[in-house]
N, C-alpha and C. Protein backbone atom coordinates (compact mmCIF):
# COMPACT_ATOMS: atom_id res chain seq x y z
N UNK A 1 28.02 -14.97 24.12
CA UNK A 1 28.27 -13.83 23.26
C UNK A 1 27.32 -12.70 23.66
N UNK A 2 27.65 -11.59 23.79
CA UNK A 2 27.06 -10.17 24.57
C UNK A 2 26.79 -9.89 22.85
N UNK A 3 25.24 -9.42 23.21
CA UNK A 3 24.19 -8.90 22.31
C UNK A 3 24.12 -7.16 22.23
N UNK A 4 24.82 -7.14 20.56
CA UNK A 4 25.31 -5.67 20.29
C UNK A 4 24.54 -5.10 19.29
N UNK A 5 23.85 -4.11 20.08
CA UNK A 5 22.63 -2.79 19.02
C UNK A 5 23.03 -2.66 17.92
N UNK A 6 21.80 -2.90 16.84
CA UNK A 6 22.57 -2.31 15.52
C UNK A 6 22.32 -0.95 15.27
N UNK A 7 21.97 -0.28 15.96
CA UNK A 7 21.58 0.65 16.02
C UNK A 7 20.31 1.00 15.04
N UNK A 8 19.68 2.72 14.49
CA UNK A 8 18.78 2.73 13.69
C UNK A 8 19.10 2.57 12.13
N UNK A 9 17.80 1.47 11.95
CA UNK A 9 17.89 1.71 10.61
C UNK A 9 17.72 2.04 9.66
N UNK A 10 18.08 2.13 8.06
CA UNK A 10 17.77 3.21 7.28
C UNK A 10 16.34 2.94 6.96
N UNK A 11 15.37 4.11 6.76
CA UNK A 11 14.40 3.94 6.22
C UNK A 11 14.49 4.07 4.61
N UNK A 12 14.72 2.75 3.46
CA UNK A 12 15.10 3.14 2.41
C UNK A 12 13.75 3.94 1.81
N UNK A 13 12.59 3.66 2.02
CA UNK A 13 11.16 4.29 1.20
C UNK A 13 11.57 5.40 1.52
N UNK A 14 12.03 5.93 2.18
CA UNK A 14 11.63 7.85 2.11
C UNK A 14 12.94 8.21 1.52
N UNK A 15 14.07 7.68 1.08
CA UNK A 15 14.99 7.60 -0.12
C UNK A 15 14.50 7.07 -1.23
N UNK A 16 13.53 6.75 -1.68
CA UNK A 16 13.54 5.86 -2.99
C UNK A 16 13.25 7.15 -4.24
N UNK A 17 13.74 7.09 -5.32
CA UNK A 17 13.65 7.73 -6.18
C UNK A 17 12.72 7.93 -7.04
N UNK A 18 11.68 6.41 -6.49
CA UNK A 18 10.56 6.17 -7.24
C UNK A 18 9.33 6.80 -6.16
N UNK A 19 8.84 7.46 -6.82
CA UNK A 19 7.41 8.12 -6.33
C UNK A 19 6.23 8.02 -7.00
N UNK A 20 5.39 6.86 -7.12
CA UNK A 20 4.60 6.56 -7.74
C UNK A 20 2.78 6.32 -7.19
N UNK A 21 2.14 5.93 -7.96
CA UNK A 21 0.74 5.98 -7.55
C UNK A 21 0.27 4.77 -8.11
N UNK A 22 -0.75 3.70 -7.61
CA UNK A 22 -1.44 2.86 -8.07
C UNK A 22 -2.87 3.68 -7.67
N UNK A 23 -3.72 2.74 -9.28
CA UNK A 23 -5.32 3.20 -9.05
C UNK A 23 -5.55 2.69 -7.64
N UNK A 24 -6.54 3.12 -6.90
CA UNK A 24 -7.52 2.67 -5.52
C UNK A 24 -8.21 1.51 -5.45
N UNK A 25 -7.60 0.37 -6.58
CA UNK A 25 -8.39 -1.03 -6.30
C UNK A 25 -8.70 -1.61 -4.26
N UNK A 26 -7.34 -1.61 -4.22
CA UNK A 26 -7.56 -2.69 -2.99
C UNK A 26 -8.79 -1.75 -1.95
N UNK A 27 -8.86 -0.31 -2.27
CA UNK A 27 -9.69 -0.05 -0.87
C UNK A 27 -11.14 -0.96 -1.33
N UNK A 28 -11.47 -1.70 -1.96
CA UNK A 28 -12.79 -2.21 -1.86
C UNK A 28 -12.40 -3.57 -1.69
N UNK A 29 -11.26 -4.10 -1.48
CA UNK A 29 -11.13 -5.59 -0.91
C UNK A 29 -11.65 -5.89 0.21
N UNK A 30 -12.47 -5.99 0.40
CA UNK A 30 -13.40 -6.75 2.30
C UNK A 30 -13.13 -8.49 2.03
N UNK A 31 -13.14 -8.75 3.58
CA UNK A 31 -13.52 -9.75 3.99
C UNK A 31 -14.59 -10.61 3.18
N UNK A 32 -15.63 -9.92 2.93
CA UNK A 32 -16.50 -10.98 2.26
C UNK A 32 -16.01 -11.20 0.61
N UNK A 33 -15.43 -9.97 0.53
CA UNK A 33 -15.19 -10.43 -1.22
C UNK A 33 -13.89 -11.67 -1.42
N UNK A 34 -12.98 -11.32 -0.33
CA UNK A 34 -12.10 -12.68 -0.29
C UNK A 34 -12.48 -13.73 0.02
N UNK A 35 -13.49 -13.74 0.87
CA UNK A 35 -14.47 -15.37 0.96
C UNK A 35 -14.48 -15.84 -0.54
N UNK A 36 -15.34 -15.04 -1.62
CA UNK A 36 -15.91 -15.09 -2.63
C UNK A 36 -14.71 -15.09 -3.68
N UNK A 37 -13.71 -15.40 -3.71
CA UNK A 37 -12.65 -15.05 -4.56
C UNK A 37 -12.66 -15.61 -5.72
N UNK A 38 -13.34 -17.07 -5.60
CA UNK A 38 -13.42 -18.04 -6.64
C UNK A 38 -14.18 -17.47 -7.49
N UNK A 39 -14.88 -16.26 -7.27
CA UNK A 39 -16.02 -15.64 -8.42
C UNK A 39 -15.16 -14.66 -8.87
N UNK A 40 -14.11 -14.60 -8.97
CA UNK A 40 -13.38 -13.49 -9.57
C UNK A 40 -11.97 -13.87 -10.05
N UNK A 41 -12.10 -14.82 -11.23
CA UNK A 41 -11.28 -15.58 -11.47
C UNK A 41 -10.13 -14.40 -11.90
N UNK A 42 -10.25 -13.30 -12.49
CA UNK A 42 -9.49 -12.58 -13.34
C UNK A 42 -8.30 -11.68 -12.41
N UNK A 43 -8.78 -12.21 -10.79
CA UNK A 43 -8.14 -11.87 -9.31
C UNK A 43 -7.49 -12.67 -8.76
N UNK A 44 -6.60 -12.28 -8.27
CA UNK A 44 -5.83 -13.29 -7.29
C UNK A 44 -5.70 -12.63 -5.63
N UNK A 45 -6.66 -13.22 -4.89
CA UNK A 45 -6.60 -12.31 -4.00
C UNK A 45 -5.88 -12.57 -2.77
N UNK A 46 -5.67 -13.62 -2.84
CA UNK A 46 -5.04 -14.40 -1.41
C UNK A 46 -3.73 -15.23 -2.01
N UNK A 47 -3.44 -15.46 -0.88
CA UNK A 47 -1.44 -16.49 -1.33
C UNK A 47 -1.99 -17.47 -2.33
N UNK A 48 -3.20 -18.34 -1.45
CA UNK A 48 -3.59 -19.21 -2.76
C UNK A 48 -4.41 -19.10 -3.69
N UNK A 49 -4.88 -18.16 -3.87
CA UNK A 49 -6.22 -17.62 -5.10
C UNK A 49 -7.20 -17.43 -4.00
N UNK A 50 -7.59 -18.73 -3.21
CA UNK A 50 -8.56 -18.43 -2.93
C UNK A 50 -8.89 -18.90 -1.19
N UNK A 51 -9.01 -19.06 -0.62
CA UNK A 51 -9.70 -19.65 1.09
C UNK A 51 -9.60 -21.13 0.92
N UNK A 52 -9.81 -21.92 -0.22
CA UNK A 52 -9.86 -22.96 -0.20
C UNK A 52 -8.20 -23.86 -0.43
N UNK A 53 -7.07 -23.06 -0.51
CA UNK A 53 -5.81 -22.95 -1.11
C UNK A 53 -5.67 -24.30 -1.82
N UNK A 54 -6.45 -24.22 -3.30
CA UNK A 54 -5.83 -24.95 -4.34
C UNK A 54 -5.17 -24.05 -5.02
N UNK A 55 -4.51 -23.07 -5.73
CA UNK A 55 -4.03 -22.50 -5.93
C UNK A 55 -4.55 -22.65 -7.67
N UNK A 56 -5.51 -22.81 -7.72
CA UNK A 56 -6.35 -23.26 -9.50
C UNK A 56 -7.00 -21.85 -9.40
N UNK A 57 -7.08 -21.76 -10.86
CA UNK A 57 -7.58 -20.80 -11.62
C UNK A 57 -8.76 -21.36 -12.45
N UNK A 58 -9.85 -21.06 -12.75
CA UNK A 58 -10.97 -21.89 -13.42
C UNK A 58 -11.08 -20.90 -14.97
N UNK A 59 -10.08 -19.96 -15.38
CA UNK A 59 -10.07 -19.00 -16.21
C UNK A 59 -9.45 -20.47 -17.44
N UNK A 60 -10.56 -20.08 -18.58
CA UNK A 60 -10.11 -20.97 -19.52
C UNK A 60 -9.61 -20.52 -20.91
N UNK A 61 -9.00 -19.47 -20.81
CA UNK A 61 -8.68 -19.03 -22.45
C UNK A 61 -7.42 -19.52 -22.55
N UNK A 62 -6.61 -20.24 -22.23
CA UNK A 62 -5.42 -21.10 -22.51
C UNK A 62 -5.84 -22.72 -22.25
N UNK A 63 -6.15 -23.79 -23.47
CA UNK A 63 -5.95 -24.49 -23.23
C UNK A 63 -4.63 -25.17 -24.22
N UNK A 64 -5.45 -27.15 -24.24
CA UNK A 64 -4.46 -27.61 -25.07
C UNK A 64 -3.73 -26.88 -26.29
N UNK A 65 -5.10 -26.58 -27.34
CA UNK A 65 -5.15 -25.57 -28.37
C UNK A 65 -3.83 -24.58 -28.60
N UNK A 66 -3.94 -23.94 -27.65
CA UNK A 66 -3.27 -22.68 -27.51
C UNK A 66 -1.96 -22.43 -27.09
N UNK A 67 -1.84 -22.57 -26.07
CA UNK A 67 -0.81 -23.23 -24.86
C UNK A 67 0.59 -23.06 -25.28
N UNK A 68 0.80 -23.75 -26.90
CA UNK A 68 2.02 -23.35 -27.65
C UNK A 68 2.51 -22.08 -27.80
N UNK A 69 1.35 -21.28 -27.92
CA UNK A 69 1.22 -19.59 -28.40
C UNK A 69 1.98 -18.76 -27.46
N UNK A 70 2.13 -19.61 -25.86
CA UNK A 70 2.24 -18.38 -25.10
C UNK A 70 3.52 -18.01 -25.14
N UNK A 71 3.89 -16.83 -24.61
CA UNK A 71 4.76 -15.94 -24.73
C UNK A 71 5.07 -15.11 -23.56
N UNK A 72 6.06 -14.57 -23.04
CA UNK A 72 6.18 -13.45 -21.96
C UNK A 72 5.67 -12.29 -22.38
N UNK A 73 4.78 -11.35 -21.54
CA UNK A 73 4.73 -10.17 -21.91
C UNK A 73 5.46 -9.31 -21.53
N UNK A 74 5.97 -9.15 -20.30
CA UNK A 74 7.37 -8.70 -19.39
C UNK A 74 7.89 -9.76 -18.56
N UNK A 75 8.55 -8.68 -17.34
CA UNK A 75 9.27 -9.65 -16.89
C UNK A 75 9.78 -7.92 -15.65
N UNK A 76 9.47 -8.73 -14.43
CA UNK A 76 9.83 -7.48 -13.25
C UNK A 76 11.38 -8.15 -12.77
N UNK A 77 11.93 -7.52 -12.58
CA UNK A 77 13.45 -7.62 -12.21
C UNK A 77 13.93 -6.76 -11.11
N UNK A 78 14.54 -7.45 -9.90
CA UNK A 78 14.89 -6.18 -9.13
C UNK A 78 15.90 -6.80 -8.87
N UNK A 79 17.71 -5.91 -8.50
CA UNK A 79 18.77 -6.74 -8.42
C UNK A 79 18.95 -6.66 -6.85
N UNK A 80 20.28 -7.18 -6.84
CA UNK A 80 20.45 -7.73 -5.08
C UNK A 80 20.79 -5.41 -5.26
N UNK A 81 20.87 -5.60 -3.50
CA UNK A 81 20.96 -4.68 -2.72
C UNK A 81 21.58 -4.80 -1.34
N UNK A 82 22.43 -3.87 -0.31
CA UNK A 82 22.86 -4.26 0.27
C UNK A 82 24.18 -5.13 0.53
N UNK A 83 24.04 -5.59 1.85
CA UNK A 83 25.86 -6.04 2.28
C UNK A 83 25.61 -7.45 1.96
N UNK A 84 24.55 -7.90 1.85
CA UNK A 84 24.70 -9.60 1.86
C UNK A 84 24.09 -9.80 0.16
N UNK A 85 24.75 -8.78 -0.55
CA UNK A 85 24.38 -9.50 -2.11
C UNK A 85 24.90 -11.04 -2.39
N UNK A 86 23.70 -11.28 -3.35
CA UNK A 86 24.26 -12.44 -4.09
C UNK A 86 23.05 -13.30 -4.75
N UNK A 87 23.06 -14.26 -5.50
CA UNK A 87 21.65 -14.57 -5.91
C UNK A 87 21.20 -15.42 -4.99
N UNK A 88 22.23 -16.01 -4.25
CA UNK A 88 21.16 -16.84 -3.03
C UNK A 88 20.55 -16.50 -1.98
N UNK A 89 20.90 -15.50 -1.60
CA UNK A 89 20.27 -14.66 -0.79
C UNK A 89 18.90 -13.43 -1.22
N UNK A 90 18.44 -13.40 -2.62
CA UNK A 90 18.08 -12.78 -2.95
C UNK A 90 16.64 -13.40 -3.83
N UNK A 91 15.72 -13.71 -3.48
CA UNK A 91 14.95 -14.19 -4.31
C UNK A 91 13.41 -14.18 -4.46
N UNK A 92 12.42 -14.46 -5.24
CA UNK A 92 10.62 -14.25 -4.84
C UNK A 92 10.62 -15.62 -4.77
N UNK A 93 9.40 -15.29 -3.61
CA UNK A 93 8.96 -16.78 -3.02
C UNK A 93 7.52 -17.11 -2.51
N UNK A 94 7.14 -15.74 -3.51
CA UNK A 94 5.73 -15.79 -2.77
C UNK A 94 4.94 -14.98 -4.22
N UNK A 95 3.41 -16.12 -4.06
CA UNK A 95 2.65 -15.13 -5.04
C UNK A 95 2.30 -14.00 -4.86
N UNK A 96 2.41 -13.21 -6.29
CA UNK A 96 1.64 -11.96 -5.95
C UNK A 96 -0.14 -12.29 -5.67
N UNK A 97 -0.21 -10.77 -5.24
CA UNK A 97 -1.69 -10.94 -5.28
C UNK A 97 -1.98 -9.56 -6.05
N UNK A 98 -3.19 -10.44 -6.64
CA UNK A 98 -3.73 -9.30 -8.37
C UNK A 98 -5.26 -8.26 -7.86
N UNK A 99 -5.26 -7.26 -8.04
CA UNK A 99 -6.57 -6.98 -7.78
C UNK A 99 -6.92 -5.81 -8.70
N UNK A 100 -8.01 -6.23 -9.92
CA UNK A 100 -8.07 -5.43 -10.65
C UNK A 100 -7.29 -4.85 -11.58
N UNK A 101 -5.95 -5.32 -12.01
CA UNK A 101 -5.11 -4.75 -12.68
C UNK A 101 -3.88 -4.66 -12.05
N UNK A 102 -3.52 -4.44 -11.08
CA UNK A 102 -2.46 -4.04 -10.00
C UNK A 102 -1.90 -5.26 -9.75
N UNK A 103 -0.90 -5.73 -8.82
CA UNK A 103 0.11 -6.87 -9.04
C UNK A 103 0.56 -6.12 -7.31
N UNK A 104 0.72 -6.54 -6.49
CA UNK A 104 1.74 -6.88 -5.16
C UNK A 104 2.54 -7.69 -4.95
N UNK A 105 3.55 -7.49 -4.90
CA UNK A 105 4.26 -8.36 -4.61
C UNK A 105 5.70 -8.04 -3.59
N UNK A 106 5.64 -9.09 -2.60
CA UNK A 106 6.79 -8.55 -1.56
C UNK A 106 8.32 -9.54 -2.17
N UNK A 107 9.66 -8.93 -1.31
CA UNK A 107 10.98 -9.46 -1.76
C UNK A 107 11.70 -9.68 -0.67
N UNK A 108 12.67 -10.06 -0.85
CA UNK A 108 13.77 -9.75 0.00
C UNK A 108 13.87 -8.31 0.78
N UNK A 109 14.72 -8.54 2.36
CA UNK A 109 15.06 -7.65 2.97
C UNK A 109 13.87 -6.27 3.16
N UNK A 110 12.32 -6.68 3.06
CA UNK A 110 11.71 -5.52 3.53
C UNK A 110 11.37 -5.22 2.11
N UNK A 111 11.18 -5.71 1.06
CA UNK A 111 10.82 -4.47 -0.24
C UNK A 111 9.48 -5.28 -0.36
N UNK A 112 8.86 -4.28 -1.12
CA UNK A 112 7.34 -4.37 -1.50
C UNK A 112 6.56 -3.65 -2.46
N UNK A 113 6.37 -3.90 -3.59
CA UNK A 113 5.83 -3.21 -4.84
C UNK A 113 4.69 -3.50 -5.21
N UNK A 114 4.31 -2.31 -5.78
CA UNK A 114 3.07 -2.17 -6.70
C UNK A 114 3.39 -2.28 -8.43
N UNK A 115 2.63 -3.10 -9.18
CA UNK A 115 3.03 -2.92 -10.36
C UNK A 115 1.73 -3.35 -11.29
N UNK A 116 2.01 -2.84 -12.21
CA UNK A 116 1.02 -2.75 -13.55
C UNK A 116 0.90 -3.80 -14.44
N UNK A 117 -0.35 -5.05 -13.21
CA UNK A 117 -0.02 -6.31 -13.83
C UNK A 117 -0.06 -6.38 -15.52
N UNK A 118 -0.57 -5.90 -16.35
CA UNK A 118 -0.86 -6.04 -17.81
C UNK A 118 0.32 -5.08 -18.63
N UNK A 119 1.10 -4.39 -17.90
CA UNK A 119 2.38 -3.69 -18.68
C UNK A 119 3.71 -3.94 -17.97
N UNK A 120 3.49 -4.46 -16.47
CA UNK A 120 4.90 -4.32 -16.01
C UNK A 120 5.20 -3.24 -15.52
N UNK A 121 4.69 -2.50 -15.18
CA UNK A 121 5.58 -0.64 -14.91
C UNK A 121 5.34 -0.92 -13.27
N UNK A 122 6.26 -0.04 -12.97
CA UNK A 122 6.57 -0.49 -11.48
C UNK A 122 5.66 0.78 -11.24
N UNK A 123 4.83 0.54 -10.47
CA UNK A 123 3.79 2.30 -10.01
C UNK A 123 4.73 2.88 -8.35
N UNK A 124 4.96 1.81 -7.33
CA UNK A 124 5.62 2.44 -6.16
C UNK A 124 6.38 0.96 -5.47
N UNK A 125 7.24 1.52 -4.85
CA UNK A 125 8.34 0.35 -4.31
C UNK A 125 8.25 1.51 -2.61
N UNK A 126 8.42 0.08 -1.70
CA UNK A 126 8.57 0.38 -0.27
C UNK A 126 9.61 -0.14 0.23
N UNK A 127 10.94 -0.06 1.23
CA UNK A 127 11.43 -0.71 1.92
C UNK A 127 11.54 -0.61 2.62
N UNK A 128 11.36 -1.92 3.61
CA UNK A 128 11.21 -1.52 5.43
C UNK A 128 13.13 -1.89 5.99
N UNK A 129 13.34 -0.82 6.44
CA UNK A 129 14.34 -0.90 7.49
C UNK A 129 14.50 -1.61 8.61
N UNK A 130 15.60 -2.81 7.61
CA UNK A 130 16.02 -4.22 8.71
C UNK A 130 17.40 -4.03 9.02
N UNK A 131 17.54 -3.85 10.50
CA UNK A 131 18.44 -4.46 11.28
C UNK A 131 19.38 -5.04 11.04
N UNK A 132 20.99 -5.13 10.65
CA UNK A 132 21.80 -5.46 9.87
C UNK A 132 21.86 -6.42 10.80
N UNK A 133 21.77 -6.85 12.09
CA UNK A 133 22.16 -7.87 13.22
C UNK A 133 20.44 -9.33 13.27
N UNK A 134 19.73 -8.57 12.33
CA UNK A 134 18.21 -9.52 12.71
C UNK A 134 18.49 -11.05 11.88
N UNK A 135 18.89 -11.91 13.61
CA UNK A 135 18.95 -13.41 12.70
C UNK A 135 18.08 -13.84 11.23
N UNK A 136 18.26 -14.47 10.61
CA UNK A 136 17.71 -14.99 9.57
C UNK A 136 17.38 -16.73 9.49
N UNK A 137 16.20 -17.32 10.06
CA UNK A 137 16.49 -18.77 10.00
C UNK A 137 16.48 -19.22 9.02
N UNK A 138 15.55 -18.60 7.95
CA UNK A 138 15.25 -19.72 6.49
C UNK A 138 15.35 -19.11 5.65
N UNK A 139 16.72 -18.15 5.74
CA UNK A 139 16.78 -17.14 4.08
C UNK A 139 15.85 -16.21 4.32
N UNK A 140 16.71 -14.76 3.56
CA UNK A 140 16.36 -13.41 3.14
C UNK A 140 15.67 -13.77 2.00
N UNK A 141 13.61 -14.16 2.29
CA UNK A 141 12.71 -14.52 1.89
C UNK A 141 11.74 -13.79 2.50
N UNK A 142 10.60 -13.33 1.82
CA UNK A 142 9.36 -12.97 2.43
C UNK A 142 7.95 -14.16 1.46
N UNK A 143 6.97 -14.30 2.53
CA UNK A 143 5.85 -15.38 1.86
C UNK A 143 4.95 -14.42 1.40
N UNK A 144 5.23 -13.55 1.09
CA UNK A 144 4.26 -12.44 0.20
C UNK A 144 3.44 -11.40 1.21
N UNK A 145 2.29 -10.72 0.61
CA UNK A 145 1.66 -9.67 1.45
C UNK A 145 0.07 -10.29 1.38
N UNK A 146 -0.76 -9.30 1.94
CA UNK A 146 -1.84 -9.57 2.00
C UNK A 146 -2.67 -8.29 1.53
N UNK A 147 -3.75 -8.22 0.83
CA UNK A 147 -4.39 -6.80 0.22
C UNK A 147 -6.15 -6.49 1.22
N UNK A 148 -6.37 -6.05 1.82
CA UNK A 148 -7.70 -5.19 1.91
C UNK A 148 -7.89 -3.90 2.49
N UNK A 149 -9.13 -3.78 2.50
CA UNK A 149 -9.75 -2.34 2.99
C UNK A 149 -8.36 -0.77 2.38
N UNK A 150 -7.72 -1.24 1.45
CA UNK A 150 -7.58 -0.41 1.11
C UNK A 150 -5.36 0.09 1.40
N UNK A 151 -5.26 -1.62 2.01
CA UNK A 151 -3.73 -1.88 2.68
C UNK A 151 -3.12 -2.76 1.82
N UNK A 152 -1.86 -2.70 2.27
CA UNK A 152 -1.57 -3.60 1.74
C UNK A 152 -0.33 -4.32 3.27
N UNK A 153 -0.60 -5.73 3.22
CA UNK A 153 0.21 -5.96 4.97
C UNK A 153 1.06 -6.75 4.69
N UNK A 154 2.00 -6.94 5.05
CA UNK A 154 3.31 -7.48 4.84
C UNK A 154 4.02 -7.58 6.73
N UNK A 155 4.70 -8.66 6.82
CA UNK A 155 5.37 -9.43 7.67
C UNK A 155 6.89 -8.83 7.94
N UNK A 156 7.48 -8.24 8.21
CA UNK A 156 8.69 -8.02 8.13
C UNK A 156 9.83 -9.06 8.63
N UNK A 157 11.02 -9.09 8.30
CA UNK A 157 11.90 -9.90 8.94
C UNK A 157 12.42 -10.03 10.60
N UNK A 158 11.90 -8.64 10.63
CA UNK A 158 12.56 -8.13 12.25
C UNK A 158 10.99 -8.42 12.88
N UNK A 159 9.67 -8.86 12.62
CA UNK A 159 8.51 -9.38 13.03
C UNK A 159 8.10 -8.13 13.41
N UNK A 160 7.76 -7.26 12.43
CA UNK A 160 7.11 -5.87 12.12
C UNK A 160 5.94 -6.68 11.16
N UNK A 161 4.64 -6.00 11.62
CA UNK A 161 3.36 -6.43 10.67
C UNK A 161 3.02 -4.88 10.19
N UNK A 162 3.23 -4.47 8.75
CA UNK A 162 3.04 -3.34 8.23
C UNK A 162 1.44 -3.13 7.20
N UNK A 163 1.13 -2.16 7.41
CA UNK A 163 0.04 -2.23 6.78
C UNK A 163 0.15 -0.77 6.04
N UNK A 164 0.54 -1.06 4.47
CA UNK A 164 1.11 0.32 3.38
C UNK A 164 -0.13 0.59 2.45
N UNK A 165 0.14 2.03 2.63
CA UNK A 165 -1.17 2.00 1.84
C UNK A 165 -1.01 1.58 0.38
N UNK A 166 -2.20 1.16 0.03
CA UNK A 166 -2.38 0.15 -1.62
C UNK A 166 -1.79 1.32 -2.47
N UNK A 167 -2.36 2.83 -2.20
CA UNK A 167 -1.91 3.85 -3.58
C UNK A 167 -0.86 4.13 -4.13
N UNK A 168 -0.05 4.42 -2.41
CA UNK A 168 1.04 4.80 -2.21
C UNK A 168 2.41 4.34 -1.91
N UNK A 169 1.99 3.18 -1.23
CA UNK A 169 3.47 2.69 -0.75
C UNK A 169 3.66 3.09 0.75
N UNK A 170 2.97 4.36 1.22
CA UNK A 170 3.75 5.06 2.55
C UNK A 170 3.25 4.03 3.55
């Protein structure tokens, strides 16, 4: 089978309707403070909390006690998009990572948001322009992003390594 260009693709971020701002947490994420993550329980800074990937939290204001009490406070929702809608193709599969208030989290097909972990409000959404022809081996899935010095880096499907800024999205 002869291998046919998909030609260019759309850049949806510089269409998005949303133009938003997150505070400047991640520019003080370094290297050493992600070593140290376990001292900042109220953070989630890495896929697994922490370097050591147990994925535990040592934060104790929910226990047995309580536990009944809890409740949703929101709930982020983004629907399918694109030619290959549907819910199986469409799903999160990766933790966010928290820093200071802020929430990252990557999606399907190239998207990537900032949001207002303690209200939910979406502050900026990115999408990277994929290739309608870029094989897919294990599902229209991303394993999340990564936060420092002030980035935020994400993996693309087409094996683009992006690094957006934390404020902005660009």
């Amino acid at each position: 089978m002869e291998y046919v260009e998909a030609g260019s693709a759309v850049n949806f971020g510089s269409v998005s309707q949303l133009v938003g701002f997150a505070p400047p947490v991640a520019r003080h994420v370094t290297y050493e403070r992600i070593l140290q993550a376990r001292s900042e329980p109220q953070n989630w800074l890495t896929y697994y909390g922490a370097y050591d990937g147990q994925r535990f939290s040592p934060l104790d204001q929910i226990n047995i006690a309580n536990v009944k009490r809890l409740a949703p406070a929101w709930a982020f929702q983004f629907g399918t998009f694109g030619m290959h809608a549907g819910q199986s193709t469409y799903a999160f599969e990766a933790a966010p990572i928290v820093v200071d208030g802020i929430m990252y989290v990557s999606g399907w097909d190239g998207w990537v948001w900032a949001i207002n972990a303690r209200t939910g409000e979406q502050l900026w959404q990115y999408k990277h322009a994929i290739p309608f022809d870029t094989p897919l081996c294990c599902g229209n899935v991303n394993r999340g992003v990564a936060v420092a010095k002030g980035k935020v880096f994400v993996v693309t499907l087409n094996a683009h390594v992006l690094a957006l800024d934390a404020v902005n999205g660009q």
